[in-house]
Protein backbone atom coordinates (compact mmCIF):
# COMPACT_ATOMS: atom_id res chain seq x y z
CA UNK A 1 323.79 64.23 174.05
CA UNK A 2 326.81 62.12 175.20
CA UNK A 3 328.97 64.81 176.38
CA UNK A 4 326.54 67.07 178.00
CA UNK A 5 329.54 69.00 180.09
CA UNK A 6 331.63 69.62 176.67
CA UNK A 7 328.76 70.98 174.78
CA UNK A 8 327.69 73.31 177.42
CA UNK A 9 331.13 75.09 177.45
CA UNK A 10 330.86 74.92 173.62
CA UNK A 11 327.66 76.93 173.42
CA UNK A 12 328.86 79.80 176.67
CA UNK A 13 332.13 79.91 174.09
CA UNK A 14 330.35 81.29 171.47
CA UNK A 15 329.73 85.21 170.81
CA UNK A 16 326.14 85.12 169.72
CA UNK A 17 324.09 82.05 170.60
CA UNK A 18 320.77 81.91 169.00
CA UNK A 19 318.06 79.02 168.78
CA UNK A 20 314.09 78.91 168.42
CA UNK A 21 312.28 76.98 171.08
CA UNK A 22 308.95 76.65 172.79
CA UNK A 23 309.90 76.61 176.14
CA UNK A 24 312.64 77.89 178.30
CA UNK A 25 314.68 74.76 177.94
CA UNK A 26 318.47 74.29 179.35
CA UNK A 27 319.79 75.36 176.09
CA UNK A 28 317.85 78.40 175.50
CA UNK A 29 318.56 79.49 178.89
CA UNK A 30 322.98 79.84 177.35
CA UNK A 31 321.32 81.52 174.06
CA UNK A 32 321.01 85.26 173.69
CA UNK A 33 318.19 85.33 171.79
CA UNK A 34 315.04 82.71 171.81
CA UNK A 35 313.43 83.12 168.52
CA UNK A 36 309.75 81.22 169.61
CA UNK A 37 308.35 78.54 166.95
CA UNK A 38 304.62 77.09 166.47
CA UNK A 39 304.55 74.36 168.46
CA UNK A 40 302.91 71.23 166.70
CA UNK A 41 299.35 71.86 167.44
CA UNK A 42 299.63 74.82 164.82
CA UNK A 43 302.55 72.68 162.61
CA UNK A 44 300.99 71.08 159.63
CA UNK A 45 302.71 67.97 158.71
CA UNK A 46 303.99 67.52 162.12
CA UNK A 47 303.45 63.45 161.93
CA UNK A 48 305.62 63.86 158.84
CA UNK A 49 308.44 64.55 160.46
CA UNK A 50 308.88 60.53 161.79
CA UNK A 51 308.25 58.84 159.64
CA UNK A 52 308.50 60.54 156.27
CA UNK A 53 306.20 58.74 153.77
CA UNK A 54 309.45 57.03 152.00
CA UNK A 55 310.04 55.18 155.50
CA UNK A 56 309.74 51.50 155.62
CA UNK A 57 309.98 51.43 159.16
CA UNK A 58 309.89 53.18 161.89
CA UNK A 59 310.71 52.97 166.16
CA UNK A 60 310.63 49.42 167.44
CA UNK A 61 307.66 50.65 169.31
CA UNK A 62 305.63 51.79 166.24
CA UNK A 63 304.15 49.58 163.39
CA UNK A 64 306.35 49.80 160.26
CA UNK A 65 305.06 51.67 157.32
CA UNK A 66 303.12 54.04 159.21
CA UNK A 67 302.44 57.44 158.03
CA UNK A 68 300.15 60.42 158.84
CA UNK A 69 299.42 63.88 157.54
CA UNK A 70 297.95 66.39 160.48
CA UNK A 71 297.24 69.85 159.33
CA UNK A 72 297.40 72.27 161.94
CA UNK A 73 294.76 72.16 164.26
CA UNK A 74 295.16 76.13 165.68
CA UNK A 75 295.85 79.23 163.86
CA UNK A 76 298.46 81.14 165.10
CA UNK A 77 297.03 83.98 167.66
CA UNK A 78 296.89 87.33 165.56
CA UNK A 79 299.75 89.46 166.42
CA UNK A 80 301.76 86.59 168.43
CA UNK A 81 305.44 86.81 167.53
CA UNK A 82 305.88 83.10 166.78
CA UNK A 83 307.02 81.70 163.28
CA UNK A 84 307.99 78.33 161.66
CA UNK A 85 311.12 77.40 163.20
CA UNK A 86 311.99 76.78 159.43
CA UNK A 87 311.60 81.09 159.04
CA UNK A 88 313.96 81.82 160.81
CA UNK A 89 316.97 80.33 158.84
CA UNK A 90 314.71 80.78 155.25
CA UNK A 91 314.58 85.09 156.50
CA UNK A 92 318.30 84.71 157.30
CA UNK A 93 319.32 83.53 153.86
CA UNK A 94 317.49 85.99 152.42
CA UNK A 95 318.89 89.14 154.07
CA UNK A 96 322.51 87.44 153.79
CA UNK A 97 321.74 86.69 149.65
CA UNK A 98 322.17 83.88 150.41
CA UNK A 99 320.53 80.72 148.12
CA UNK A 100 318.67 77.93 149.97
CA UNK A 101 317.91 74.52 149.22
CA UNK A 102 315.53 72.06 150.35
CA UNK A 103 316.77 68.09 150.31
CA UNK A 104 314.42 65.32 150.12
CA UNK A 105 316.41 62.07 151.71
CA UNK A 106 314.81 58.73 151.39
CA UNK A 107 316.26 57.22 154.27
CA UNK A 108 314.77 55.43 157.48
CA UNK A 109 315.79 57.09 160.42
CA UNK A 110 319.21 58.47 158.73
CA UNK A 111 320.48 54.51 158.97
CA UNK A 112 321.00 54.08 155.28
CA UNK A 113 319.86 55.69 152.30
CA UNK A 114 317.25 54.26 149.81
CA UNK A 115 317.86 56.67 147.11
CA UNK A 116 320.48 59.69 146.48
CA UNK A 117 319.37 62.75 148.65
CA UNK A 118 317.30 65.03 146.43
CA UNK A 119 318.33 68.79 146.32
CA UNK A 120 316.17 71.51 145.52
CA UNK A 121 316.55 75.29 144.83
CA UNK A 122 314.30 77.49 147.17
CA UNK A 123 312.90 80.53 145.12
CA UNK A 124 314.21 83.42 147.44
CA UNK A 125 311.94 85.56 146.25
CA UNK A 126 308.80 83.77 147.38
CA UNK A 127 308.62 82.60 150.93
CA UNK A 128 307.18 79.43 150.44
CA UNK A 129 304.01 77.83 152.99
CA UNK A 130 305.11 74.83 155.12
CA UNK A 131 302.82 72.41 153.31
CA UNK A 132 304.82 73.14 149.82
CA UNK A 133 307.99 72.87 151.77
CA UNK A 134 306.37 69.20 153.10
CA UNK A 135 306.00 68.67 149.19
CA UNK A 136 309.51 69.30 148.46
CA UNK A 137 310.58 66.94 151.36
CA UNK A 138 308.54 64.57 150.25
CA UNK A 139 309.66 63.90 146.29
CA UNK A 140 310.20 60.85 145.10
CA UNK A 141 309.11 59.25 147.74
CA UNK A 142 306.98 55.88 147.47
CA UNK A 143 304.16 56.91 149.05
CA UNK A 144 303.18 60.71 148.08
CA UNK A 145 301.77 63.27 150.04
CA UNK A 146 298.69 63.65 148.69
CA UNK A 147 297.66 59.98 149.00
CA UNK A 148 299.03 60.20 152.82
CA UNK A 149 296.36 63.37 152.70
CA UNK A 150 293.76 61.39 152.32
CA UNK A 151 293.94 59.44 155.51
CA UNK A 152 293.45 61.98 158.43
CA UNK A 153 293.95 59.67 161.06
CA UNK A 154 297.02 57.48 159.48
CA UNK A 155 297.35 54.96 157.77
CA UNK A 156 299.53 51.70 157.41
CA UNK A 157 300.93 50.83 153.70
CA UNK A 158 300.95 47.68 153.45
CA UNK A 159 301.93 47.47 150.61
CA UNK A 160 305.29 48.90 151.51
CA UNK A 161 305.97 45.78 154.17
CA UNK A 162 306.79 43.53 151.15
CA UNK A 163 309.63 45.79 149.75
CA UNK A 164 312.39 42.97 149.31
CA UNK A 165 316.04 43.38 149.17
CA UNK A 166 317.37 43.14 145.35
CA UNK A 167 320.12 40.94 145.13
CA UNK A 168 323.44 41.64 145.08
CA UNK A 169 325.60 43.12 142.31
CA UNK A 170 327.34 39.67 141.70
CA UNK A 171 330.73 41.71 140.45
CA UNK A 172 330.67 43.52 143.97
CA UNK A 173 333.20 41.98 145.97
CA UNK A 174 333.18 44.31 148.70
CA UNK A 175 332.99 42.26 152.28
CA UNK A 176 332.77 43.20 155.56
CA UNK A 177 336.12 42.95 157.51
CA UNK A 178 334.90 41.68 160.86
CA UNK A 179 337.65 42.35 163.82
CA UNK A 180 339.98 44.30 161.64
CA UNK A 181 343.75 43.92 163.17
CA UNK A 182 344.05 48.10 162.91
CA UNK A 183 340.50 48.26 164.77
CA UNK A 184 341.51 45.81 167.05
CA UNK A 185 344.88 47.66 167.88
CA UNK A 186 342.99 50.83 168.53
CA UNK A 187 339.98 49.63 170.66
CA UNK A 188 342.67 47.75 173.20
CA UNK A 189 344.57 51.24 173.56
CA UNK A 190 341.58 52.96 173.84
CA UNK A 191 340.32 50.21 176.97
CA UNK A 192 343.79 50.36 178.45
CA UNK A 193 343.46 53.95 178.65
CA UNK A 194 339.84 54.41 179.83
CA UNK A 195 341.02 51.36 182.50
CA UNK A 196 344.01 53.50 183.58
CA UNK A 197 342.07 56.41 184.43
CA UNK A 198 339.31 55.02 186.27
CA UNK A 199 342.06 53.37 188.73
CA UNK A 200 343.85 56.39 188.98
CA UNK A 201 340.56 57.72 190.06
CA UNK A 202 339.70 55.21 192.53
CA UNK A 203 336.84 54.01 190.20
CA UNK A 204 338.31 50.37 189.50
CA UNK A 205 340.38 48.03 191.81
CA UNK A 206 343.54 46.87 191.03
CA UNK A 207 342.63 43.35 190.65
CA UNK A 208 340.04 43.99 187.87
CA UNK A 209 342.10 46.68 186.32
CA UNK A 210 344.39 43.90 185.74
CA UNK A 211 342.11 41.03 184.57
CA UNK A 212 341.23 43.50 182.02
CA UNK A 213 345.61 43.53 181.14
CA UNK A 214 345.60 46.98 182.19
């Protein structure tokens, strides 16, 4: 988080701070209530969660087109108070009336978007099971579930790594504006100020402060 300080006095602002977590972390210790979730030896699907199956690629670290189902490998300990994280806000919506959706977004590490998000109704009736709320995630996408099912230990698509670019609508005229003159104009106030307080706070000499026209 880039402004740790700011989002600390955020959360102690609020009048009822709630979040689910495994452990006692720094930001359960400002909530007053921990609701405790499965933690992902008992969460099926939890190497769906990055990458989904409609990712083309994944971390730098990580071979692209990389996908793998693992069903939970522990039951849940009878009478252990620990739910889905999910639950919690599917329970809420259901005492408040409320509906709830699920959205299936075909995008690669929310950078851009390979197809229009896909928005489902939740039957509020029904609680649904994690693995059909994996399904609903999962629509449309260009691998499906059930074939990523059949590969317990992962599997790379290769057939996914030679997804090409279509080319361009050739009445799109839309361009990039590189170094924008209103862009421009802002990021030099912005520098001039960020320059002006660090030598104010002894954080910058004078001499660079003004090689920088500050």
């Amino acid at each position: 988080m880039a402004d740790q300080r700011l989002a600390r006095r955020a959360l102690e602002d609020l009048e009822l701070f709630v979040t689910t977590d495994v452990e006692y972390s720094p930001t359960a210790r400002l909530a007053d209530y921990v609701v405790g979730h499965e933690a992902s030896p008992g969460d099926a699907g939890n190497k769906l969660k990055e990458p989904k199956p409609s990712s083309t690629s994944t971390l730098a670290t990580a071979r692209p087109s990389v996908c793998q189902y693992t069903p939970a490998v522990v039951d849940t300990p009878p009478g252990a108070d620990v739910i889905d994280d999910w639950q919690l806000y599917y329970r809420l919506g259901q005492r408040l009336s409320l509906r709830s959706t699920s959205s299936a977004s075909m995008a690669c590490l929310v950078v851009y978007l390979e197809a229009p998000t896909d928005v489902v109704p939740l039957d509020m009736e029904r609680e649904p099971t994690t693995d059909e709320l994996l399904e609903l995630m999962c629509r449309g996408s260009r691998v499906p579930l059930e074939t990523v099912k059949r590969y317990p230990h992962g599997h790379v698509f290769e057939e996914l790594m030679e997804l090409k670019v279509a080319p361009a609508d050739p009445d799109n005229t839309t361009r990039l504006d590189v170094a924008n003159p209103f862009a421009l104009t802002d990021l030099a106030a912005w520098c001039s100020c960020v320059v002006g307080l660090l030598r104010q706070n002894g954080l910058i000499s004078s001499s660079l402060a003004e090689r920088t026209g500050s």
